[in-house]
C-alpha atoms as a PDB file:
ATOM      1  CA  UNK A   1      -0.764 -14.309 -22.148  1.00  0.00           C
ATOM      2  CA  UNK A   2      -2.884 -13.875 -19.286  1.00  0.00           C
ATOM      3  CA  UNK A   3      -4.754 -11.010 -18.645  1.00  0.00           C
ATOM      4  CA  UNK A   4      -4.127  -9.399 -15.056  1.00  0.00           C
ATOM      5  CA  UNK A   5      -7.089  -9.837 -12.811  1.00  0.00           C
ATOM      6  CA  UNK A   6      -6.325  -7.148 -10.696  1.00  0.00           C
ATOM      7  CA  UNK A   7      -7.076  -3.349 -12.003  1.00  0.00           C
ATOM      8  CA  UNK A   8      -8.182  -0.013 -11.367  1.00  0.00           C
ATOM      9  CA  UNK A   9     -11.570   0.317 -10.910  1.00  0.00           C
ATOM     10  CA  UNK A  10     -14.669   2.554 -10.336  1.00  0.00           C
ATOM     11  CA  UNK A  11     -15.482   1.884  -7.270  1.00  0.00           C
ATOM     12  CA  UNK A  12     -15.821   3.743  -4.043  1.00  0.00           C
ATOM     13  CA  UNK A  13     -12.583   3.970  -1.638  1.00  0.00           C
ATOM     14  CA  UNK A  14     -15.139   5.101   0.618  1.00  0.00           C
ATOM     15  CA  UNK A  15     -17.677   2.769   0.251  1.00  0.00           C
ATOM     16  CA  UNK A  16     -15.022   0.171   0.631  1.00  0.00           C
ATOM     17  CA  UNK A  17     -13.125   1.501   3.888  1.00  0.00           C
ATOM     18  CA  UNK A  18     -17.225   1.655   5.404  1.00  0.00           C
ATOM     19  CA  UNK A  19     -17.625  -2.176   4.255  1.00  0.00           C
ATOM     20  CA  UNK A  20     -15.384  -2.792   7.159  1.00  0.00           C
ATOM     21  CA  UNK A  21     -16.397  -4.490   9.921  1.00  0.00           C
ATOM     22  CA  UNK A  22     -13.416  -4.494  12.270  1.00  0.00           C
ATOM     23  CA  UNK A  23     -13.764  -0.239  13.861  1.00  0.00           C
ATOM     24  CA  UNK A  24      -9.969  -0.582  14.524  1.00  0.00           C
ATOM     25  CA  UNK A  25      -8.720  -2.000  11.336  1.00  0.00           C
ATOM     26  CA  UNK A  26     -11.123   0.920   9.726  1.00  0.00           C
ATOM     27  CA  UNK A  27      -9.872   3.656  11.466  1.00  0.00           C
ATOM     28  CA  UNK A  28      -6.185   2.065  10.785  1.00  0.00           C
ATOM     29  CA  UNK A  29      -6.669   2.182   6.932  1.00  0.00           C
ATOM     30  CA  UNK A  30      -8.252   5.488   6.629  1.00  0.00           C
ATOM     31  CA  UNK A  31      -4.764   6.654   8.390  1.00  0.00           C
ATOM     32  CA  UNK A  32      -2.510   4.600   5.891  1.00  0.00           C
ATOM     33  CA  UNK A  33      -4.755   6.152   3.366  1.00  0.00           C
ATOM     34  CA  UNK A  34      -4.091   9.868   4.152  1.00  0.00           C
ATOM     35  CA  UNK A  35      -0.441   9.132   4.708  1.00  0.00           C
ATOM     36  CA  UNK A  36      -0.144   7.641   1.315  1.00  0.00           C
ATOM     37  CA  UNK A  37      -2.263  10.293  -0.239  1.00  0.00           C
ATOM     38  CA  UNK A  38      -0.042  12.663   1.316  1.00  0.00           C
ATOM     39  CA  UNK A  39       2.806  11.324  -0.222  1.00  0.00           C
ATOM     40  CA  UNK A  40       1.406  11.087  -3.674  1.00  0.00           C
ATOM     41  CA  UNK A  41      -0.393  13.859  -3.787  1.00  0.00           C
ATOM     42  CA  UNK A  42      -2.908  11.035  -5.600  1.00  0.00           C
ATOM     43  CA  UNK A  43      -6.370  10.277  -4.762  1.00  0.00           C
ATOM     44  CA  UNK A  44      -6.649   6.633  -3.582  1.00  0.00           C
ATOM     45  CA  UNK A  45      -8.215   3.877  -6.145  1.00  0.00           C
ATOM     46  CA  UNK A  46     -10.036   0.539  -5.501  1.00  0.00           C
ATOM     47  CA  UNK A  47      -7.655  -1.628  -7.782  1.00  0.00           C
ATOM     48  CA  UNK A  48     -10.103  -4.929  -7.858  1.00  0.00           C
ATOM     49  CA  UNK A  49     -12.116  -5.384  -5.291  1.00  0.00           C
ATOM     50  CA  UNK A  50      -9.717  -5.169  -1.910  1.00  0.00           C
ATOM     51  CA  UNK A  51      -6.186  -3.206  -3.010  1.00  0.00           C
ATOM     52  CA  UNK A  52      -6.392   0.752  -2.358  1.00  0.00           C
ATOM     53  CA  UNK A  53      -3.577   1.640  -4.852  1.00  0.00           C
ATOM     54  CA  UNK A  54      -2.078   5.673  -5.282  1.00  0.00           C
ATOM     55  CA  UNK A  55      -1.057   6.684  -8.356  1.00  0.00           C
ATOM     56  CA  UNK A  56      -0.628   4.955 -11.862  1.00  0.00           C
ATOM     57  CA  UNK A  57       2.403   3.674 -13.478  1.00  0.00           C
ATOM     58  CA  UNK A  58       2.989   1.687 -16.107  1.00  0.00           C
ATOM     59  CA  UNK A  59       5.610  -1.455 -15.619  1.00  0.00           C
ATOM     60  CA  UNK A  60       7.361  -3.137 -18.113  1.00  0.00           C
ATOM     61  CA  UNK A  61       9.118  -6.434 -17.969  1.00  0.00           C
ATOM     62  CA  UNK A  62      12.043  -8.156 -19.262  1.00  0.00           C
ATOM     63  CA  UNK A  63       9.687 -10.146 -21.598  1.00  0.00           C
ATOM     64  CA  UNK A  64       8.229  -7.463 -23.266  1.00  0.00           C
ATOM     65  CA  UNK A  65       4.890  -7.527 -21.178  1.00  0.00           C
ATOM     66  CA  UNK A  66       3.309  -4.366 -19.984  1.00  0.00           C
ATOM     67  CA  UNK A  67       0.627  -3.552 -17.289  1.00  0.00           C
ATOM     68  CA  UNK A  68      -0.559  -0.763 -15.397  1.00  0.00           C
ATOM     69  CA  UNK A  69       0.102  -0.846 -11.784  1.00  0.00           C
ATOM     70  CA  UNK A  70      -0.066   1.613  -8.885  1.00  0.00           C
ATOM     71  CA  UNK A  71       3.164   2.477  -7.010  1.00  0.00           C
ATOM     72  CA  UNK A  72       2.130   2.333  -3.392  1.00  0.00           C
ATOM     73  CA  UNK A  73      -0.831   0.777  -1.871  1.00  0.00           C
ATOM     74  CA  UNK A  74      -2.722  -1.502   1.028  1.00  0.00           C
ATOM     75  CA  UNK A  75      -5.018  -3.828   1.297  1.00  0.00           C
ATOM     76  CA  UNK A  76      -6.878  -4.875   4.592  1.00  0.00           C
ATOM     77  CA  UNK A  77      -6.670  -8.670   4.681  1.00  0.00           C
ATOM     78  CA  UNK A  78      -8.215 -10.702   7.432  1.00  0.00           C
ATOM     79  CA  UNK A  79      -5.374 -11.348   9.110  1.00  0.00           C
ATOM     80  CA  UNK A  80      -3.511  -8.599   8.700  1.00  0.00           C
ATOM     81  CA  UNK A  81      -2.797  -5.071   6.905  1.00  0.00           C
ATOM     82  CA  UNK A  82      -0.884  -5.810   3.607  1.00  0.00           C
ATOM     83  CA  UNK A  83       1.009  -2.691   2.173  1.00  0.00           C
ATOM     84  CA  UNK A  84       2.513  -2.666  -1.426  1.00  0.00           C
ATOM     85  CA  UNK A  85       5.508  -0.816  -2.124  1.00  0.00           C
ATOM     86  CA  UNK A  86       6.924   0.374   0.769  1.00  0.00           C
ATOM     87  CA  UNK A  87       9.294  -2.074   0.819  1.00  0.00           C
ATOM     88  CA  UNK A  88      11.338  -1.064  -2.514  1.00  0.00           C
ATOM     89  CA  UNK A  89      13.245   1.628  -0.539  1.00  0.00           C
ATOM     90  CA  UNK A  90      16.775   0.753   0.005  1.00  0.00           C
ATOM     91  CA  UNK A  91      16.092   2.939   3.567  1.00  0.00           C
ATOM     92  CA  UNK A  92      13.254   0.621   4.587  1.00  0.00           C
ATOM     93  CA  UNK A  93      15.594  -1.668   5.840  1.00  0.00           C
ATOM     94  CA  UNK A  94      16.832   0.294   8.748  1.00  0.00           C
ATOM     95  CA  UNK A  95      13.452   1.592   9.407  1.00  0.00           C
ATOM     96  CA  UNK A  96      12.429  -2.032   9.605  1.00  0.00           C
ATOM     97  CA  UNK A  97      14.641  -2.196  12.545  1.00  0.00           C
ATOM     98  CA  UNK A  98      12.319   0.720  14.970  1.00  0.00           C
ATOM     99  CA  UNK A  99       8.785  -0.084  12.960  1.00  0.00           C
ATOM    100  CA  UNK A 100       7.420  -2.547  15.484  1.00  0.00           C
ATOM    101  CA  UNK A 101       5.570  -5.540  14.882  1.00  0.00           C
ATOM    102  CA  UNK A 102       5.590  -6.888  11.460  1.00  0.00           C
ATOM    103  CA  UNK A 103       6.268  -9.448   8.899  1.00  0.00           C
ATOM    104  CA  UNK A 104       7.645  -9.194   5.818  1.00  0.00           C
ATOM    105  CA  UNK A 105       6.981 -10.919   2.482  1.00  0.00           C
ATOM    106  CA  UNK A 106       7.562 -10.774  -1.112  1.00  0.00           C
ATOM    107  CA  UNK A 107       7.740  -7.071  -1.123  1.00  0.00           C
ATOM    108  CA  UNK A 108       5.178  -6.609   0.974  1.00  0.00           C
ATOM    109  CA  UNK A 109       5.057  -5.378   4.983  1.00  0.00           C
ATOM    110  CA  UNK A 110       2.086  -6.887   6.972  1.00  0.00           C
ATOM    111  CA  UNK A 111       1.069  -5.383   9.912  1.00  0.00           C
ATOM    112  CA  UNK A 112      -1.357  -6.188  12.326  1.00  0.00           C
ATOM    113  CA  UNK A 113      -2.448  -2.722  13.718  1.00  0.00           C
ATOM    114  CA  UNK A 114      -0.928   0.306  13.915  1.00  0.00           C
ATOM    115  CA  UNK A 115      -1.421   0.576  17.515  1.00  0.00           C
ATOM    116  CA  UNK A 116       2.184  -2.062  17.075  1.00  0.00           C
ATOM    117  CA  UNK A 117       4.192  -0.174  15.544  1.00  0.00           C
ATOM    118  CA  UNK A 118       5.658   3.414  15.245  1.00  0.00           C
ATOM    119  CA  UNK A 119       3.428   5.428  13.175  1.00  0.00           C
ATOM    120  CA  UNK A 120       5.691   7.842  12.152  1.00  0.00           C
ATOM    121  CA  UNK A 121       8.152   5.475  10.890  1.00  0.00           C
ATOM    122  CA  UNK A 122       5.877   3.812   8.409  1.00  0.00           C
ATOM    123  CA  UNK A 123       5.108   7.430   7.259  1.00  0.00           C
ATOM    124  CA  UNK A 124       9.086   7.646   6.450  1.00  0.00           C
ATOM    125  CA  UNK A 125       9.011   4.667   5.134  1.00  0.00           C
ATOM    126  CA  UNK A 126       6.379   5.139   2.269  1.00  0.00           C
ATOM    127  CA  UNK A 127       7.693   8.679   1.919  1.00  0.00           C
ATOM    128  CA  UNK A 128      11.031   7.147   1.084  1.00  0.00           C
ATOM    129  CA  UNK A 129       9.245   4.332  -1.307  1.00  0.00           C
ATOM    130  CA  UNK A 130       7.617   6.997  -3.017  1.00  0.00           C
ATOM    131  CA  UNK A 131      10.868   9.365  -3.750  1.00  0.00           C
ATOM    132  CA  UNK A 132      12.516   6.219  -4.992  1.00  0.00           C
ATOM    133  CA  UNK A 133       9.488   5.252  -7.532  1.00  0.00           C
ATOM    134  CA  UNK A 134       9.446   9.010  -8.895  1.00  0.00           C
ATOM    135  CA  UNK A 135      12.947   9.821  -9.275  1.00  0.00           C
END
């Protein structure tokens, strides 16, 4: 089997959110960051080299096959922000209807900025996605 390319590593959140050359989509992630902190209570992670991940779990499969994993995260992609987990809430779905602008994908929500959508609502949102994931 495969070994999973993406993990928890050493390096710097910090270092990483400064490696950032877009100011807006900076400033945007070190927001997401302390609102998914705040819902952790978990320090933020560099899981490879792009993924900010908070908190550990470990998932296990149908097929037997185990992996660690982090329950909520983001990663600031070049066309977009890509967060992980918030989408696993069965509330998201009527929060999707006052976020804003976004896509959706395989259970992830892209957005482009904050600045397009309601701020406070993603905050419920991966409030709610983290209640679900610790219950």
């Amino acid at each position: 089997m495969a070994e999973l390319k993406t993990k928890q590593t050493d390096s710097s959140v910090e270092n990483f959110f400064n490696s950032i050359a877009d100011e807006q989509k900076r400033k945007d992630c070190i927001q997401i960051s302390k609102m998914m902190k705040a819902a952790t209570n978990s320090e933020a992670k560099m899981w490879g080299t792009a993924i900010v991940g908070f908190g550990n779990i470990r998932l296990k499969y149908e097929s037997g096959r185990e992996l660690d994993w982090f329950p909520i995260g983001f990663s600031p992609r070049k066309q977009n922000l890509t967060l992980y987990g918030v989408m696993n809430s069965s509330k998201s779905t009527d929060l999707l209807k006052i976020l804003g602008n976004y896509k959706t994908g395989k259970g992830c929500l892209y957005i482009n900025s904050l600045d397009e959508i309601k701020v406070d609502v993603l905050k419920k949102m991966i409030e709610k996605a983290v209640k679900e994931k610790t219950k």
